[in-house]
Protein backbone atom coordinates (compact mmCIF):
# COMPACT_ATOMS: atom_id res chain seq x y z
CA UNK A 1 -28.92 -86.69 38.58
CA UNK A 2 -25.29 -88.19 39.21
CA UNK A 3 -24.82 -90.63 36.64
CA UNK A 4 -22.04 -92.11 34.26
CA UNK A 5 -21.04 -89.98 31.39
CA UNK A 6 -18.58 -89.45 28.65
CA UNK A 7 -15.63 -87.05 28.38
CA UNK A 8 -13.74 -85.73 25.52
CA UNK A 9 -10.64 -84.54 26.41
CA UNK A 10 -9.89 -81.56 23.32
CA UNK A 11 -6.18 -82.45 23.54
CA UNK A 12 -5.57 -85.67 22.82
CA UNK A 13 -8.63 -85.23 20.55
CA UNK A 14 -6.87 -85.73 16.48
CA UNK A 15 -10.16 -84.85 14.78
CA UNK A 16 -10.48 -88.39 12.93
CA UNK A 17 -14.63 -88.47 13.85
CA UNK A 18 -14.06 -92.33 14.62
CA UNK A 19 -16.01 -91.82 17.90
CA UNK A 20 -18.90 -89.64 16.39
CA UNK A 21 -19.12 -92.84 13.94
CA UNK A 22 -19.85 -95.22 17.16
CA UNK A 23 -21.63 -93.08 18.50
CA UNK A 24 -25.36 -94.68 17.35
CA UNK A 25 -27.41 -92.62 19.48
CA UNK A 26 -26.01 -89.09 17.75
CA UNK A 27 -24.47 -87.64 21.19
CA UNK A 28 -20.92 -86.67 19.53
CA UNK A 29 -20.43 -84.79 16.87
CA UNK A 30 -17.67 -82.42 15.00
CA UNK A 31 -17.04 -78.88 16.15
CA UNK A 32 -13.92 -76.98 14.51
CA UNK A 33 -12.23 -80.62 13.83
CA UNK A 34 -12.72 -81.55 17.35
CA UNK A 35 -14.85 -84.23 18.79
CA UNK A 36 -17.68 -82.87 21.37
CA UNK A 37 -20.19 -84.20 23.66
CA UNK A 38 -23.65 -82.46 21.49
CA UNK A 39 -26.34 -83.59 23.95
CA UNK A 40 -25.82 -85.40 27.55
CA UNK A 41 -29.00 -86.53 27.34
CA UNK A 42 -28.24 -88.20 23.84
CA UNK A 43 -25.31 -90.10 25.62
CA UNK A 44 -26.36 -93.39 27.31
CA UNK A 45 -23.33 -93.87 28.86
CA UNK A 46 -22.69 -97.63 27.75
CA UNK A 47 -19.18 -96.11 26.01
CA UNK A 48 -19.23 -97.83 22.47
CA UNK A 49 -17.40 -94.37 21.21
CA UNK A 50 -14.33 -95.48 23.94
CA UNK A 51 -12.53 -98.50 21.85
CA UNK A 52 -12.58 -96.08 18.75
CA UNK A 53 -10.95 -93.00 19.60
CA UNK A 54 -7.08 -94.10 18.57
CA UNK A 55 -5.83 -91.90 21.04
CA UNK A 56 -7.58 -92.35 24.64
CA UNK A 57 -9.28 -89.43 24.16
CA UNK A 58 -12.46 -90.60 25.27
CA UNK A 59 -13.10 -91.82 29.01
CA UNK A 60 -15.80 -92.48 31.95
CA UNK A 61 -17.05 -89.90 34.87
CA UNK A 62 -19.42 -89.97 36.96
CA UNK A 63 -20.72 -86.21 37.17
CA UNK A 64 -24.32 -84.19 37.32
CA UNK A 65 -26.15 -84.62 33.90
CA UNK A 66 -30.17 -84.72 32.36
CA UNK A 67 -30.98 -88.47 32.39
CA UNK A 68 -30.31 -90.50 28.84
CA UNK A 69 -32.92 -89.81 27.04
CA UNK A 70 -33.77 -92.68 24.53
CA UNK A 71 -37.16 -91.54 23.39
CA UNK A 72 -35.72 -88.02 22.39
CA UNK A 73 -33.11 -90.41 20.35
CA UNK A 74 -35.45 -92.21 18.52
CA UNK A 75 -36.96 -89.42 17.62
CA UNK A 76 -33.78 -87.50 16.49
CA UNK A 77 -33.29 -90.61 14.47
CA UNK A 78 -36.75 -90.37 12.43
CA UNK A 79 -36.92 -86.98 11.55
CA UNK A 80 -33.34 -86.83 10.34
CA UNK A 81 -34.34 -86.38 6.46
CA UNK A 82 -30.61 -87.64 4.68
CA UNK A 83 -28.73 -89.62 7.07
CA UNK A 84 -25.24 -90.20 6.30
CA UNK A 85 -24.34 -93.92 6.17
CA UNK A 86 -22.30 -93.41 8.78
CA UNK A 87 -22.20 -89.82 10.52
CA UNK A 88 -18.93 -88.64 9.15
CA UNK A 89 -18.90 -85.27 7.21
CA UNK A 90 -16.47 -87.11 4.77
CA UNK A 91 -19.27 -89.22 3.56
CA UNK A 92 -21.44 -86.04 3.15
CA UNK A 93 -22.53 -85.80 -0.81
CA UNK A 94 -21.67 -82.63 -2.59
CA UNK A 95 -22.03 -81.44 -6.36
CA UNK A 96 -19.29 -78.60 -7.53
CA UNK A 97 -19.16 -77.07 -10.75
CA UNK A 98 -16.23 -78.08 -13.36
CA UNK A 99 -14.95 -76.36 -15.91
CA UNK A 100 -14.47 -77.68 -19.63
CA UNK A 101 -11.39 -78.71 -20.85
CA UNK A 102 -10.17 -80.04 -24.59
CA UNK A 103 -9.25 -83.54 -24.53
CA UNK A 104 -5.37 -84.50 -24.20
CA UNK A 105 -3.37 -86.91 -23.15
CA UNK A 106 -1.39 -85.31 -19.98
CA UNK A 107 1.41 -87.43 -19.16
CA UNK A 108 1.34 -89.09 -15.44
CA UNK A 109 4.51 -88.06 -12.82
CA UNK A 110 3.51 -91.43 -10.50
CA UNK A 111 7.06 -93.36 -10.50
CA UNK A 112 6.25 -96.31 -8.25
CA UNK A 113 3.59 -99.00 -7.83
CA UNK A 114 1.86 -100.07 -5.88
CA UNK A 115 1.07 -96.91 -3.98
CA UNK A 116 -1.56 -98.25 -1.58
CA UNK A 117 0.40 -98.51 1.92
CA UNK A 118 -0.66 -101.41 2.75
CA UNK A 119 0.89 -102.82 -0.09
CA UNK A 120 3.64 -101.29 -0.80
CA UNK A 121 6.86 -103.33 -0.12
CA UNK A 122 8.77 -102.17 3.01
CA UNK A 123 12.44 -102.07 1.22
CA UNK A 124 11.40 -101.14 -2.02
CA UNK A 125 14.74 -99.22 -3.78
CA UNK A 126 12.17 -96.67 -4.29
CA UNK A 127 12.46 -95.16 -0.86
CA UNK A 128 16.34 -94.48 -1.01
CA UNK A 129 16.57 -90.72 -0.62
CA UNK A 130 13.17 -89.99 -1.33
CA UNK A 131 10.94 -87.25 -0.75
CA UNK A 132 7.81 -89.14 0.30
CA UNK A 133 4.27 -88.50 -0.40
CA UNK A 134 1.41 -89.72 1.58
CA UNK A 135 -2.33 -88.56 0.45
CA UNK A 136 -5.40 -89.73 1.73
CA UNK A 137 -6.97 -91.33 -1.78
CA UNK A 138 -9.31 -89.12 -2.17
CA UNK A 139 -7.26 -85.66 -2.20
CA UNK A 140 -5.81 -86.30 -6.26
CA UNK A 141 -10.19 -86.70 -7.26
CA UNK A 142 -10.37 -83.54 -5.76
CA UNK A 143 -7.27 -81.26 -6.83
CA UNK A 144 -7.22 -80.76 -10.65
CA UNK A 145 -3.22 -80.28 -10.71
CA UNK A 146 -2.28 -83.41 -8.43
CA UNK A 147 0.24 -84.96 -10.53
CA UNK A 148 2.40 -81.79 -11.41
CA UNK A 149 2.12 -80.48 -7.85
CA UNK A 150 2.64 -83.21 -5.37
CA UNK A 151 3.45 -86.42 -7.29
CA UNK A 152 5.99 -84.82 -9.15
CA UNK A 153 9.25 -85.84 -7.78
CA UNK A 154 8.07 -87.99 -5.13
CA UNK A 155 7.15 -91.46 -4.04
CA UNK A 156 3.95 -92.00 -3.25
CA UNK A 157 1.56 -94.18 -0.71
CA UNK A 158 -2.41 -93.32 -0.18
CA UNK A 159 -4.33 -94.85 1.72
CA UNK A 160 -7.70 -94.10 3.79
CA UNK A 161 -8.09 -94.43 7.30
CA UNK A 162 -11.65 -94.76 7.68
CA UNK A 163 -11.97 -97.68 4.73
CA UNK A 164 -8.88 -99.31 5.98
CA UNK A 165 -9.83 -99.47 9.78
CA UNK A 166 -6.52 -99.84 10.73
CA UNK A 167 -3.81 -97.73 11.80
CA UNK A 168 -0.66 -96.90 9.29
CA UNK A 169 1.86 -95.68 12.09
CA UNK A 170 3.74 -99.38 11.80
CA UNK A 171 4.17 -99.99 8.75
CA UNK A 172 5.11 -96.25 7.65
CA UNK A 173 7.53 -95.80 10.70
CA UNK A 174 9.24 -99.49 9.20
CA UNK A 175 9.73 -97.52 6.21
CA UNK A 176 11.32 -94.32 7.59
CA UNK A 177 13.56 -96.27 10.32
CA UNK A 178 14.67 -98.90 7.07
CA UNK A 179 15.04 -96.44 4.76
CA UNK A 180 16.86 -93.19 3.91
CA UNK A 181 13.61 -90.69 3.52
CA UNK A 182 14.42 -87.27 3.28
CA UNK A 183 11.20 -85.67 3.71
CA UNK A 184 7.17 -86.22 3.81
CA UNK A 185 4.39 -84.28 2.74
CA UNK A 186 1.07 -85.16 3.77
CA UNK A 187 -2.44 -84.51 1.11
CA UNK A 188 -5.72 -84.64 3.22
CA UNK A 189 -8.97 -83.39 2.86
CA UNK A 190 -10.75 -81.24 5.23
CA UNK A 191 -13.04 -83.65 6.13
CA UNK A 192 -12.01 -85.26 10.29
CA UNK A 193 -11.57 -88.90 9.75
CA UNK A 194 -8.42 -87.97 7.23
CA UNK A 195 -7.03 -86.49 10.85
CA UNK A 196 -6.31 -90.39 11.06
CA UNK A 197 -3.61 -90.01 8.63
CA UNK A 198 -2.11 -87.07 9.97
CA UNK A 199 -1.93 -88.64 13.38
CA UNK A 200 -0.43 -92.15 11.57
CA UNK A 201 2.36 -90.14 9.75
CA UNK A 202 3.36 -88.00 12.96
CA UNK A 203 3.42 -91.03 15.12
CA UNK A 204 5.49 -93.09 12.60
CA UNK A 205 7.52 -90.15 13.00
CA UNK A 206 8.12 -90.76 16.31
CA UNK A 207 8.54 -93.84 16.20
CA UNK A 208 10.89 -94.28 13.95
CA UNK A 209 13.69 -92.17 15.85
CA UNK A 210 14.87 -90.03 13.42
CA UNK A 211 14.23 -85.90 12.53
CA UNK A 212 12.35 -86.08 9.35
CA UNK A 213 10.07 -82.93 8.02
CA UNK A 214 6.98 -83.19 7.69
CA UNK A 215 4.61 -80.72 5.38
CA UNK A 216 0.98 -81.18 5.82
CA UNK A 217 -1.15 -79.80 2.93
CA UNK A 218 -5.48 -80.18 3.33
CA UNK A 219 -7.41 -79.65 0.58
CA UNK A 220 -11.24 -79.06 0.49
CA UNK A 221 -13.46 -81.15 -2.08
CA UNK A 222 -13.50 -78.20 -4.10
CA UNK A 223 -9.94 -78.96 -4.92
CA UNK A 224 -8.95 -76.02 -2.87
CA UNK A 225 -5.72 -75.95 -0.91
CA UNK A 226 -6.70 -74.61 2.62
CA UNK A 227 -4.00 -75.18 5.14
């Protein structure tokens, strides 16, 4: 049957899994860091997934596709043993092993406060020639050696996209355009919605006019460093 469907365009997809979140009926899901369309007949074609892609991705055609079907959903819904509370492989619970290690006091290398963007102060001295660091929160949990390899040296801001619901690009590109930054490295996990951050930092980038590198590190819960 014709009928009115989703479509994902790959492109301007940035991985953040915001759609596959508002998504209630399970039709979207993650493949390789990209949004996809899992099952047309899953997709009921009322578009709640379209005001929470950040980047347009997401839009309306009218095309041959299997009828929604909403008893097939339900059903999906009941046999799913663990649901996540919210369908993003970030909030997925894993165990790892650790390793034991004597007691010490390690001294910290964090030289400003506060670090959470949203708080931190837009011409704070602190940015003057700095060599910025921006981690998605949960990236120092997971990598044992977070203060001697990327706080070290560096001012940082964390923040999460996905408990913040909002988007970072305007406050972080008021920092680089009013303020001398000479470079930014980026800490996220592997998991899509810290894409969010990644596409935040890029656009503030952008947006604030000037050449600035940019290193992005991801690091799997292990405490891995992957890409």
């Amino acid at each position: 049957m014709i009928r009115k469907i989703i479509r994902i365009a790959e492109e301007k997809c940035i991985g953040c899994g915001l759609c596959a979140d508002a998504c209630h009926e399970g039709a979207i899901g993650m493949v390789n860091g990209k949004a996809k369309l899992l099952r047309e007949d899953y997709c009921d074609g009322l578009g709640d997934c379209l005001p929470a892609c950040p980047t347009g991705a997401i839009s309306f055609e009218e095309r041959e596709a299997p009828a929604y079907d909403e008893a097939a959903v339900l059903a999906a819904k009941k046999v799913k043993a663990d649901p996540l509370p919210c369908g993003c492989p970030g909030s997925a619970c894993r165990s790892m092993a650790t390793e034991s290690h004597t007691a010490a006091a390690v001294p910290g290398c964090l030289s400003n406060f506060p670090v959470q963007i949203r708080l931190a102060p837009v011409n704070s001295p602190w940015f003057a020639g700095a060599d910025l660091l921006i981690a998605a929160d949960c990236t120092a949990y997971a990598y044992g050696n977070f203060h001697q390899d990327f706080i070290r040296g560096r001012v940082t801001l964390i923040g999460c996209p996905k408990l913040d619901a909002v988007s970072y690009a305007e406050k972080l590109a008021q920092i680089l355009r009013e303020n001398d930054v000479r470079s930014i490295t980026v800490s996220r996990m592997t998991v899509p919605c810290c894409g969010g951050l990644t596409y935040a930092v890029q656009t503030a980038v952008q947006m604030s006019g000037k050449e600035i590198p940019v290193r992005i590190v991801t690091i799997s819960p292990e405490g891995r460093i992957v890409g």
